[in-house]
N, C-alpha and C. Protein backbone atom coordinates (compact mmCIF):
# COMPACT_ATOMS: atom_id res chain seq x y z
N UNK A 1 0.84 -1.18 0.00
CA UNK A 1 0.00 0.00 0.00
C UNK A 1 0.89 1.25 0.00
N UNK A 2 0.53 2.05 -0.99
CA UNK A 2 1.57 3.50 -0.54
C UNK A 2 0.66 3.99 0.36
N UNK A 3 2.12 4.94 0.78
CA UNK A 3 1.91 6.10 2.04
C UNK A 3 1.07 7.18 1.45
N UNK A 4 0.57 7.95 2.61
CA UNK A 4 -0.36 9.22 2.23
C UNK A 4 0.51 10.18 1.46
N UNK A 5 1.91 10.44 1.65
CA UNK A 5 2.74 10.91 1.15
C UNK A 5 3.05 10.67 -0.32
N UNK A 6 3.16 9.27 -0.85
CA UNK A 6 3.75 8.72 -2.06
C UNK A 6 2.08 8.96 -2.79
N UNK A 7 0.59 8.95 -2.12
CA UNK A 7 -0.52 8.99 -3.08
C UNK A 7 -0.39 10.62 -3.46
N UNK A 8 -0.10 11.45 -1.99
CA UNK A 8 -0.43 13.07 -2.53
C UNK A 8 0.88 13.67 -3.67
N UNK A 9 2.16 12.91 -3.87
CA UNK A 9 2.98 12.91 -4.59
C UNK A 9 2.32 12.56 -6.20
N UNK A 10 2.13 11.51 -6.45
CA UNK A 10 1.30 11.06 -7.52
C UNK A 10 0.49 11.84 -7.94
N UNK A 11 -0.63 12.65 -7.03
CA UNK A 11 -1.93 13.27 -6.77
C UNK A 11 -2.01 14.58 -7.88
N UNK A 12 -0.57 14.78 -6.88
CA UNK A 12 -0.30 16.32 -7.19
C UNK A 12 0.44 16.63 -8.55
N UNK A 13 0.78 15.58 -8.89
CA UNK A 13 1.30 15.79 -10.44
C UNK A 13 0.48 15.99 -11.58
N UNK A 14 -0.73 16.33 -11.35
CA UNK A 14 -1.56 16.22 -11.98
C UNK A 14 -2.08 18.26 -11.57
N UNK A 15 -1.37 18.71 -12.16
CA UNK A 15 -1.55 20.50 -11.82
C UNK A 15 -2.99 20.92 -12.46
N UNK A 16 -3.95 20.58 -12.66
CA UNK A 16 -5.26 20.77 -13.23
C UNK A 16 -6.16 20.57 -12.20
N UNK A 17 -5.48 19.86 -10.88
CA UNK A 17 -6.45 19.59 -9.90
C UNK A 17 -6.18 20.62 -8.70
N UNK A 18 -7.26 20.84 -7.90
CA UNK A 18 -6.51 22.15 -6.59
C UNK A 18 -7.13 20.96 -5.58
N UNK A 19 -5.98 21.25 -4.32
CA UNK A 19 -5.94 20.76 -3.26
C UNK A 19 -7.15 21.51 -2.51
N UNK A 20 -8.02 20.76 -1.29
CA UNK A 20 -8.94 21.16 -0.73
C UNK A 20 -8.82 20.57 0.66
N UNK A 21 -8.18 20.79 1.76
CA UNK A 21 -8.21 20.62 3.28
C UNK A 21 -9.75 20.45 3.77
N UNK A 22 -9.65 18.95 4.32
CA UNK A 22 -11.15 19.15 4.95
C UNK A 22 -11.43 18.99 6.14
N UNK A 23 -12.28 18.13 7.04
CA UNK A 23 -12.28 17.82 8.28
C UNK A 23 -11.40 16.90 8.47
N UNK A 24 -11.08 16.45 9.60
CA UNK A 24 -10.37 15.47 10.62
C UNK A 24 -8.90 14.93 9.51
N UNK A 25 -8.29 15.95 8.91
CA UNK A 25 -7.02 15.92 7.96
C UNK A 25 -7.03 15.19 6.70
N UNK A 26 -8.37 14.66 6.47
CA UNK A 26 -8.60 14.69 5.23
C UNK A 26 -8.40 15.67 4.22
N UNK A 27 -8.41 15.26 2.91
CA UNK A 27 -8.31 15.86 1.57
C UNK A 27 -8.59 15.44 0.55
N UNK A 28 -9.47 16.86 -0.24
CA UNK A 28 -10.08 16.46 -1.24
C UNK A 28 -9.13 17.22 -2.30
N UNK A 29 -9.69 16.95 -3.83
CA UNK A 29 -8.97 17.53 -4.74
C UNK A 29 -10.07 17.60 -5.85
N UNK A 30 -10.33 18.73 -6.30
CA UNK A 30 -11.04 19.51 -7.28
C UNK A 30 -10.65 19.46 -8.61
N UNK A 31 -11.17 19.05 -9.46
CA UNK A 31 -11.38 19.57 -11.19
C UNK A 31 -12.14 20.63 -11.62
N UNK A 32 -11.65 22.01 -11.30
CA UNK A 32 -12.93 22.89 -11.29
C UNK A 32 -13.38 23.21 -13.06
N UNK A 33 -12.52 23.04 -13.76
CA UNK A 33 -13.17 22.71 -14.95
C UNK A 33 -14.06 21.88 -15.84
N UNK A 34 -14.59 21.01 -14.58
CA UNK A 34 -15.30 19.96 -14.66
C UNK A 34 -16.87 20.30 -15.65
N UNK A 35 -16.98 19.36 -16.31
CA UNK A 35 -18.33 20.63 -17.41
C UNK A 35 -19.30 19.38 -16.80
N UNK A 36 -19.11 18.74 -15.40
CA UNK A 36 -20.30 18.45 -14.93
C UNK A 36 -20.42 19.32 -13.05
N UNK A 37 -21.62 18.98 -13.13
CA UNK A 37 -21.33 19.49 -11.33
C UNK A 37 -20.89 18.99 -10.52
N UNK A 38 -20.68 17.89 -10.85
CA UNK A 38 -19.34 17.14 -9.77
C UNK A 38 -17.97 17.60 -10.02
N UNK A 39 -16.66 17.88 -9.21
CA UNK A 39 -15.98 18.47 -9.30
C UNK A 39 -14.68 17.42 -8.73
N UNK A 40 -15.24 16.77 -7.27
CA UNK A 40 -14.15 16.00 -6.91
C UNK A 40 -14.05 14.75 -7.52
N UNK A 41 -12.13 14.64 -7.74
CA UNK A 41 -11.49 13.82 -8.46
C UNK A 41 -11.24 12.80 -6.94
N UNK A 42 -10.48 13.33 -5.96
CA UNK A 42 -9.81 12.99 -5.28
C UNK A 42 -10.63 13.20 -3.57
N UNK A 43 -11.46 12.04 -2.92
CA UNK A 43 -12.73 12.49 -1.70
C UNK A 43 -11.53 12.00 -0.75
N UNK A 44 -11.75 12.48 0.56
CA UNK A 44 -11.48 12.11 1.51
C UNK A 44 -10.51 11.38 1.72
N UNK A 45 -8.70 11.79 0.79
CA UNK A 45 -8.25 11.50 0.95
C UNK A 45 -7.22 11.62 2.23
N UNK A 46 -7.34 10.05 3.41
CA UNK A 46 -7.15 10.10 5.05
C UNK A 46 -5.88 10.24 5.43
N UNK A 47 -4.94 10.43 6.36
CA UNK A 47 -3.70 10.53 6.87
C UNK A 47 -3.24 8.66 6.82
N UNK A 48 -4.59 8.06 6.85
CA UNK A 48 -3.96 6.32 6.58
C UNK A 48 -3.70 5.97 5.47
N UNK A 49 -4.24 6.85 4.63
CA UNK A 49 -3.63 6.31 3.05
C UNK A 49 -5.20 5.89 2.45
N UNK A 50 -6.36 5.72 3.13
CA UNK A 50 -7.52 5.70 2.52
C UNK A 50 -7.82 6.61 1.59
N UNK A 51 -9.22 6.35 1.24
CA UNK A 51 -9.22 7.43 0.19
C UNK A 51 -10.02 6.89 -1.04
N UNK A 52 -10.72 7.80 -1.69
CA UNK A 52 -11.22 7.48 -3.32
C UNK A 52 -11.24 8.31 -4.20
N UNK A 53 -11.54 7.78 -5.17
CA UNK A 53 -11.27 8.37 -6.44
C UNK A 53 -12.80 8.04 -7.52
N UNK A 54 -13.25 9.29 -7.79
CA UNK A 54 -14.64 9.41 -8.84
C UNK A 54 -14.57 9.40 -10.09
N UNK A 55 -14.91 7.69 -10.29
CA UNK A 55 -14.98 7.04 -11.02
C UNK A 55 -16.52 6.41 -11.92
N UNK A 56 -17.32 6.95 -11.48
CA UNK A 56 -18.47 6.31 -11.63
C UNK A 56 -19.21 6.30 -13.53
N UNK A 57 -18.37 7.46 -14.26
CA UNK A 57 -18.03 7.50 -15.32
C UNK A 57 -17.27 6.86 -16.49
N UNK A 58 -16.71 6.11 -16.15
CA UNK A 58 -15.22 4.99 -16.39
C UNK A 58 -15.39 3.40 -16.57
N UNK A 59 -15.46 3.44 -17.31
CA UNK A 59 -15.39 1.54 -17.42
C UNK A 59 -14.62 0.94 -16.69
N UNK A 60 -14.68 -0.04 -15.69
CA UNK A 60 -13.75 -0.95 -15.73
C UNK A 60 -13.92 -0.63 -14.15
N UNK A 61 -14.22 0.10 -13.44
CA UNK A 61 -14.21 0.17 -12.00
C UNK A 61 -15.73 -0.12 -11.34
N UNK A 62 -15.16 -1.13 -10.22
CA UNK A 62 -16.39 -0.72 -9.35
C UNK A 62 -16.80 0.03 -7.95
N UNK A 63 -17.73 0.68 -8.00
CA UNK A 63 -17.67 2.17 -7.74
C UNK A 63 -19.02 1.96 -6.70
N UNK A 64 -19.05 2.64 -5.60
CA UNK A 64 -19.92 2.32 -4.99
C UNK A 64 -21.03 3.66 -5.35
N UNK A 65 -22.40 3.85 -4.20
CA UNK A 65 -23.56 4.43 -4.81
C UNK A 65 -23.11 5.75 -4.99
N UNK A 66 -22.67 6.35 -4.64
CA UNK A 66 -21.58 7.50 -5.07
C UNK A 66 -20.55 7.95 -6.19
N UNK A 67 -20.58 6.45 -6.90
CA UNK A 67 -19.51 6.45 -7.87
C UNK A 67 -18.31 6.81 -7.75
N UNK A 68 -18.01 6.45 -6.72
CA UNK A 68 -16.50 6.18 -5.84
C UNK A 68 -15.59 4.75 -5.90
N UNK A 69 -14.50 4.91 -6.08
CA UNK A 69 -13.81 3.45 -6.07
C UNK A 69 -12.44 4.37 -4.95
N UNK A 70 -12.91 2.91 -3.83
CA UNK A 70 -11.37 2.99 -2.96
C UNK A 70 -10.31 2.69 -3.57
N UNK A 71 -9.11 3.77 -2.97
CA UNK A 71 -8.03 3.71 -3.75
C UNK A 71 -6.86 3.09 -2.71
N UNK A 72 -7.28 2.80 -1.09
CA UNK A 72 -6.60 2.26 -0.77
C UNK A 72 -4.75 1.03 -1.03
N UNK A 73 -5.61 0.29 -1.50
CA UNK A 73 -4.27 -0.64 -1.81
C UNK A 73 -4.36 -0.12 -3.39
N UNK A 74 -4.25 0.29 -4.08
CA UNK A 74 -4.00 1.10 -5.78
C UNK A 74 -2.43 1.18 -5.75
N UNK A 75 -1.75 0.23 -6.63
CA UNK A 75 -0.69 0.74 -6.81
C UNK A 75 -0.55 2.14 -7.51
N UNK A 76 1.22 2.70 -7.62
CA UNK A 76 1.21 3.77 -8.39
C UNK A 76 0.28 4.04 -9.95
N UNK A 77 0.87 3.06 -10.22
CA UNK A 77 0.14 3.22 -11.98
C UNK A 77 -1.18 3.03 -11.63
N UNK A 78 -1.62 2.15 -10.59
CA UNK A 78 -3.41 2.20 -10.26
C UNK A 78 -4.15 3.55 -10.47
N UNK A 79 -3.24 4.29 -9.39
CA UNK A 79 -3.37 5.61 -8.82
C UNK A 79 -3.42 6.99 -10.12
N UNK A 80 -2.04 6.69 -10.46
CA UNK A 80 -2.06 7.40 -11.60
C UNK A 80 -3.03 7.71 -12.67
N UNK A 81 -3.94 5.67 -13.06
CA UNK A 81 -4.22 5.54 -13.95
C UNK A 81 -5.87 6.36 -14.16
N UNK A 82 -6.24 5.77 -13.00
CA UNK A 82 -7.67 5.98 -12.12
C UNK A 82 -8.24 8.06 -11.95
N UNK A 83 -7.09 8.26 -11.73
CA UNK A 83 -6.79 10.31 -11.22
C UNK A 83 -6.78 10.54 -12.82
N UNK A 84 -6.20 10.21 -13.75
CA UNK A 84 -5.97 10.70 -15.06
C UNK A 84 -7.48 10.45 -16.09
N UNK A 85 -7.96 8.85 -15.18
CA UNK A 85 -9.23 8.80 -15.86
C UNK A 85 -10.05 9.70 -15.63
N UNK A 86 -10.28 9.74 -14.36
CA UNK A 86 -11.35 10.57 -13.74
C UNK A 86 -11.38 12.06 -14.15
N UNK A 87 -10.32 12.92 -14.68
CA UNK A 87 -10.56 13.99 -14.67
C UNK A 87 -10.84 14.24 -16.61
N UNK A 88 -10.49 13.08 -17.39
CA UNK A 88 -10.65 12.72 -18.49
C UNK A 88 -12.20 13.01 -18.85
N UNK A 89 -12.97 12.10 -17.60
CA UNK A 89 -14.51 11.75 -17.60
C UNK A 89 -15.27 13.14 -17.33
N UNK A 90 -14.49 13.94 -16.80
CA UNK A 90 -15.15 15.00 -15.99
C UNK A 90 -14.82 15.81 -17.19
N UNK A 91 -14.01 15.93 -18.09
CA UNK A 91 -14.17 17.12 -19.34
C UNK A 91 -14.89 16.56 -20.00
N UNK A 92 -15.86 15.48 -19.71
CA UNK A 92 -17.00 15.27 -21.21
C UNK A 92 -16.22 14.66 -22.18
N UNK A 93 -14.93 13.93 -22.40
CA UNK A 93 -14.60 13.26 -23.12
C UNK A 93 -14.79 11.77 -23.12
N UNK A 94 -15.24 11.06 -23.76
CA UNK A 94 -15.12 9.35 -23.58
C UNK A 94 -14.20 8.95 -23.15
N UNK A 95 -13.90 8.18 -21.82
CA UNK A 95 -12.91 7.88 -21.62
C UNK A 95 -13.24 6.69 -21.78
N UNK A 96 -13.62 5.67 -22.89
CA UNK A 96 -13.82 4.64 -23.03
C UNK A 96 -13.16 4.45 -24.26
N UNK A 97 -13.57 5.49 -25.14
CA UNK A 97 -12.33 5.76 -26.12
C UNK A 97 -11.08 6.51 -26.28
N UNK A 98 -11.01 7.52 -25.19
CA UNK A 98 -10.14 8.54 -25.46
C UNK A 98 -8.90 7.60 -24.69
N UNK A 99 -8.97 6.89 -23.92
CA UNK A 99 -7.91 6.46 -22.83
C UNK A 99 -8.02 4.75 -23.15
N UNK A 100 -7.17 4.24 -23.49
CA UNK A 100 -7.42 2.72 -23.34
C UNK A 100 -7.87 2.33 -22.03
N UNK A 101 -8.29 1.26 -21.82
CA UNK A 101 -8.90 0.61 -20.34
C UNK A 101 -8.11 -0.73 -20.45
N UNK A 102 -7.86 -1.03 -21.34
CA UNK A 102 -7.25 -2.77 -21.39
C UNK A 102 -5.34 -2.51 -22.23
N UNK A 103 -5.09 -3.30 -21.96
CA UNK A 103 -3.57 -3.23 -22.27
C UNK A 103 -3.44 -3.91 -23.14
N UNK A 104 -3.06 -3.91 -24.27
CA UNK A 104 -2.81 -4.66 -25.51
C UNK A 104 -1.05 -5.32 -25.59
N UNK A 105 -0.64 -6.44 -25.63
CA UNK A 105 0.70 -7.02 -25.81
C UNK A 105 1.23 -6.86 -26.71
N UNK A 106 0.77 -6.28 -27.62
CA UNK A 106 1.48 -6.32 -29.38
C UNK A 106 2.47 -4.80 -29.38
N UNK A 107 3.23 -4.74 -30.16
CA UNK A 107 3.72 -3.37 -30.52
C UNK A 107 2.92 -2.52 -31.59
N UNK A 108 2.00 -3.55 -32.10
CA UNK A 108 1.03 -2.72 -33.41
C UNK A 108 0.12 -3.80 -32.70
N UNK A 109 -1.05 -2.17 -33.24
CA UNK A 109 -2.47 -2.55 -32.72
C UNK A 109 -2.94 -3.59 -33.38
N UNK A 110 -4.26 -4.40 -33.22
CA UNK A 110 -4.86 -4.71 -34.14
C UNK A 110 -5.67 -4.38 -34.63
N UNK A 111 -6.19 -4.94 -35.73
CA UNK A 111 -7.21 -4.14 -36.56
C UNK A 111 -8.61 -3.74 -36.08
N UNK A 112 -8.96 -4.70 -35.14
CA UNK A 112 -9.78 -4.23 -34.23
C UNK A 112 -10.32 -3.02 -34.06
N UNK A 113 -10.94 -2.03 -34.09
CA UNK A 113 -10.51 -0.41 -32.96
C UNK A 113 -11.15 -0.16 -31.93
N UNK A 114 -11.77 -1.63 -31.26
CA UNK A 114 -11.96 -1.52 -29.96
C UNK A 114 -11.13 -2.20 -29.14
N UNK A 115 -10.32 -2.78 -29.67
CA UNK A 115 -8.75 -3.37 -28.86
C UNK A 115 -7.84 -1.94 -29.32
N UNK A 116 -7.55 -1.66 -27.96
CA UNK A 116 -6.64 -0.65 -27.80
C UNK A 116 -5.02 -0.77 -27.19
N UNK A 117 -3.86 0.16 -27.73
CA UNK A 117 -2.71 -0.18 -26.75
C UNK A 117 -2.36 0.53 -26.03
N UNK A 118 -2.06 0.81 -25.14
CA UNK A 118 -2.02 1.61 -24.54
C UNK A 118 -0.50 1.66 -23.61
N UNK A 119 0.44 2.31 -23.31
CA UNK A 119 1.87 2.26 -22.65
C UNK A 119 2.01 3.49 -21.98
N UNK A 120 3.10 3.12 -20.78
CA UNK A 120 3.80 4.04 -19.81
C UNK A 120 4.89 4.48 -20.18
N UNK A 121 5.39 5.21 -20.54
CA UNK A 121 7.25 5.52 -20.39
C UNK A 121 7.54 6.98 -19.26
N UNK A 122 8.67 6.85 -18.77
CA UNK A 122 9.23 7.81 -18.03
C UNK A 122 10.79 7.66 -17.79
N UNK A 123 11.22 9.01 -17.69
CA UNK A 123 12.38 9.52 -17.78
C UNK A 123 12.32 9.95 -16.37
N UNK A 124 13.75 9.96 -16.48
CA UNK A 124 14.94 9.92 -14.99
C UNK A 124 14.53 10.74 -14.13
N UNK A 125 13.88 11.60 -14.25
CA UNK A 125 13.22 12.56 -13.23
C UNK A 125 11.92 12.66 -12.83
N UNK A 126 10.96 11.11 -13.33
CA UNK A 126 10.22 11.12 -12.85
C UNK A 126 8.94 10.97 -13.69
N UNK A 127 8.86 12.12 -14.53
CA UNK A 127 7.90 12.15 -15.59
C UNK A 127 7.40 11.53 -16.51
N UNK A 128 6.31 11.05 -16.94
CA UNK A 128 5.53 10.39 -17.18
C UNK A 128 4.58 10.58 -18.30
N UNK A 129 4.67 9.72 -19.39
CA UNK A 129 3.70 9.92 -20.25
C UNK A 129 3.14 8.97 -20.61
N UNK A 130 1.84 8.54 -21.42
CA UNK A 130 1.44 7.31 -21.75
C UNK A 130 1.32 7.81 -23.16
N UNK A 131 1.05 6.69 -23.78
CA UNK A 131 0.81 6.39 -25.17
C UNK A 131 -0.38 5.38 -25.56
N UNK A 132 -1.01 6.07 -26.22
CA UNK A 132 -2.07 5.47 -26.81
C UNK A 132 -2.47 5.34 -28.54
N UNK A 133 -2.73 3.90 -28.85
CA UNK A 133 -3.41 3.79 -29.91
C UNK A 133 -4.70 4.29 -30.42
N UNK A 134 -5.29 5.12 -31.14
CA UNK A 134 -6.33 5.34 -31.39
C UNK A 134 -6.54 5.86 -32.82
N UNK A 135 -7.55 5.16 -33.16
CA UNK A 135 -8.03 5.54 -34.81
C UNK A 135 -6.54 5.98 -35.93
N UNK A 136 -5.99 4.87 -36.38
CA UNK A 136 -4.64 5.16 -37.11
C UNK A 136 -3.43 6.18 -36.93
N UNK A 137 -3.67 6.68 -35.39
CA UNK A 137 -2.42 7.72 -34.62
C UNK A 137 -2.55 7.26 -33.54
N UNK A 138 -1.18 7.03 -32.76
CA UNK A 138 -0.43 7.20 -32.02
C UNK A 138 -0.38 8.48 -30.93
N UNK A 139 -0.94 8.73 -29.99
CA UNK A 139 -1.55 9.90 -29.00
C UNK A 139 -0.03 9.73 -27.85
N UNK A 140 0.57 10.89 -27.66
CA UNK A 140 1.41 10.88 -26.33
C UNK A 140 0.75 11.70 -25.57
N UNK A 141 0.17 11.63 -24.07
CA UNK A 141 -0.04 12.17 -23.09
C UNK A 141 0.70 12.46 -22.29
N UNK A 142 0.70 13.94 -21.67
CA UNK A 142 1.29 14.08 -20.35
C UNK A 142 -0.05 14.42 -19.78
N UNK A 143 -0.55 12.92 -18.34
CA UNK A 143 -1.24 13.90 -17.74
C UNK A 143 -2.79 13.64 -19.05
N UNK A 144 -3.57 14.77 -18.53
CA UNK A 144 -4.90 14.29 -19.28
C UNK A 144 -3.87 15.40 -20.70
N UNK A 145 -3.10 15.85 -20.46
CA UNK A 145 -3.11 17.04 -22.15
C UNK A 145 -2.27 16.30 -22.90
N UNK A 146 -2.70 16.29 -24.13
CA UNK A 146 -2.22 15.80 -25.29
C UNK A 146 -0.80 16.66 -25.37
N UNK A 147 0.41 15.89 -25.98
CA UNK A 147 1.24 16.19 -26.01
C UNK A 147 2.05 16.22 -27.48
N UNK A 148 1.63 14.86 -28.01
CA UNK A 148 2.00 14.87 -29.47
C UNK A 148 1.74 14.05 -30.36
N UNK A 149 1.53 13.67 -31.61
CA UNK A 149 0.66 12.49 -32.05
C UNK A 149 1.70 12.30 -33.19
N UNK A 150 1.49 10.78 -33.47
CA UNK A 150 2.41 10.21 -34.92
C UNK A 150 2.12 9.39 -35.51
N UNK A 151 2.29 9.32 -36.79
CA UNK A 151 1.57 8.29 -37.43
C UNK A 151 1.96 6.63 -37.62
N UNK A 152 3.58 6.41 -36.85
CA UNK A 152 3.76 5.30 -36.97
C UNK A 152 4.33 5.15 -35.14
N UNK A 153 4.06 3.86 -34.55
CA UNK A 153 4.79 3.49 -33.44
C UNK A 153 6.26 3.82 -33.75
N UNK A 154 6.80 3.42 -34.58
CA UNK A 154 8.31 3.55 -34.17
C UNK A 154 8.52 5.52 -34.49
N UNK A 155 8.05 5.96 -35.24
CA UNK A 155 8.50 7.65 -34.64
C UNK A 155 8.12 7.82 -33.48
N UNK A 156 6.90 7.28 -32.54
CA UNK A 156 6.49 7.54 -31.66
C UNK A 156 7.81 6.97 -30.53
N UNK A 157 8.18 5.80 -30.96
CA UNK A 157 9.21 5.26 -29.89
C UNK A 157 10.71 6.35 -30.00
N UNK A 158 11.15 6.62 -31.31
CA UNK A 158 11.75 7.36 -31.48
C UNK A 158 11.80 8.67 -30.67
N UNK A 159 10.56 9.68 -30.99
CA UNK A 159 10.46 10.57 -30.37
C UNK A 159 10.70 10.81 -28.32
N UNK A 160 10.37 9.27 -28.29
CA UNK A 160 10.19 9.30 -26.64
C UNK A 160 11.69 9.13 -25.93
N UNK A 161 12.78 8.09 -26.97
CA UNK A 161 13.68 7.49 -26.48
C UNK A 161 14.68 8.80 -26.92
N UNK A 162 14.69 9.99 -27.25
CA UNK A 162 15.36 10.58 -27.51
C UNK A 162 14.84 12.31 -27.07
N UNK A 163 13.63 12.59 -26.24
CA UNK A 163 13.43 13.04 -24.77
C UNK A 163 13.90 12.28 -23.47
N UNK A 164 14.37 11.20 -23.65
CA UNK A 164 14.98 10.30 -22.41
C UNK A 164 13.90 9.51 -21.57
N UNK A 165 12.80 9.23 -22.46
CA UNK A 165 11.63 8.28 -21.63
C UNK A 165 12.40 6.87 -21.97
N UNK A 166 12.12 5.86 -21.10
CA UNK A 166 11.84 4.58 -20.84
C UNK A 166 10.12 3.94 -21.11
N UNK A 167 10.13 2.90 -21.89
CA UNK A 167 9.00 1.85 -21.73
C UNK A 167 8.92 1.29 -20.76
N UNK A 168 7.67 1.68 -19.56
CA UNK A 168 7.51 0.31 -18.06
C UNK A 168 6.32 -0.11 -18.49
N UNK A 169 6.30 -1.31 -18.09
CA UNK A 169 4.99 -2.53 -18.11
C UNK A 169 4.07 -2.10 -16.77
């Protein structure tokens, strides 16, 4: 389980969200650009490392009547993955298409275009981008903002390995 420390680390890398102090040292975290009226990404996150994340928009989670999923035991990439969805869902974009949900093994998609691929890379200081297959381009994300798109995987690998990202599983 990470520490409250290593989730608000993760949390906070995500500069689109504002921190919100609440009762008994809890913390919440806001999407105020949210184009719904829900706003929190990040409820009641506790000094034990409890905590959830609003998800109720999102495939693939289960979310209680609130549309909350505990983030408790969430590894990093859980954490990451879940905070990046959620604020995805909250600009009114599909995150059913815009974000893969399933991990594809291949280096090229398949023809499919509801099998998606989707990858992590990061460089030495930390930073983090994913990569996604979608509709015959190649999408780099930092974070929910688009960063740069290509038309073949290997410029895309190119481009990353020569900003100094790494491929993690």
């Amino acid at each position: 389980m990470l520490t409250l420390e290593q989730k608000l680390r993760i949390i906070e890398s995500f500069p689109e969200l504002q921190r919100k102090d609440v009762s008994l040292g809890r913390i919440n975290y806001h999407y105020e650009e949210s184009v719904y009226d829900k706003k929190n990404v990040v409820y009641h996150l506790h000094p034990n490392g409890n905590g959830f994340v609003y998800a109720e928009l999102i495939q693939g989670y289960r979310t209680d009547d609130r549309g909350l999923v505990n983030i408790r035991d969430f590894t990093e990439d859980e954490l990451r993955d879940v905070v990046a969805k959620s604020i995805l869902s909250l600009t009114g974009t599909s995150v059913s298409k815009g974000d893969a949900l399933a991990v594809a093994g291949a280096d090229e998609p398949a023809d499919n275009e509801e099998e998606q691929h989707r990858e992590v890379w990061r460089d030495g200081e930390g930073h983090t981008l994913t990569v996604f297959f979608l509709e015959d381009l190649w999408y780099v994300y930092a974070g929910v903002n688009l960063d740069c798109a290509f038309e073949t995987y290997e410029e895309t690998v190119e481009y990353l390995e020569e900003e100094g990202f790494e491929k993690h599983d």
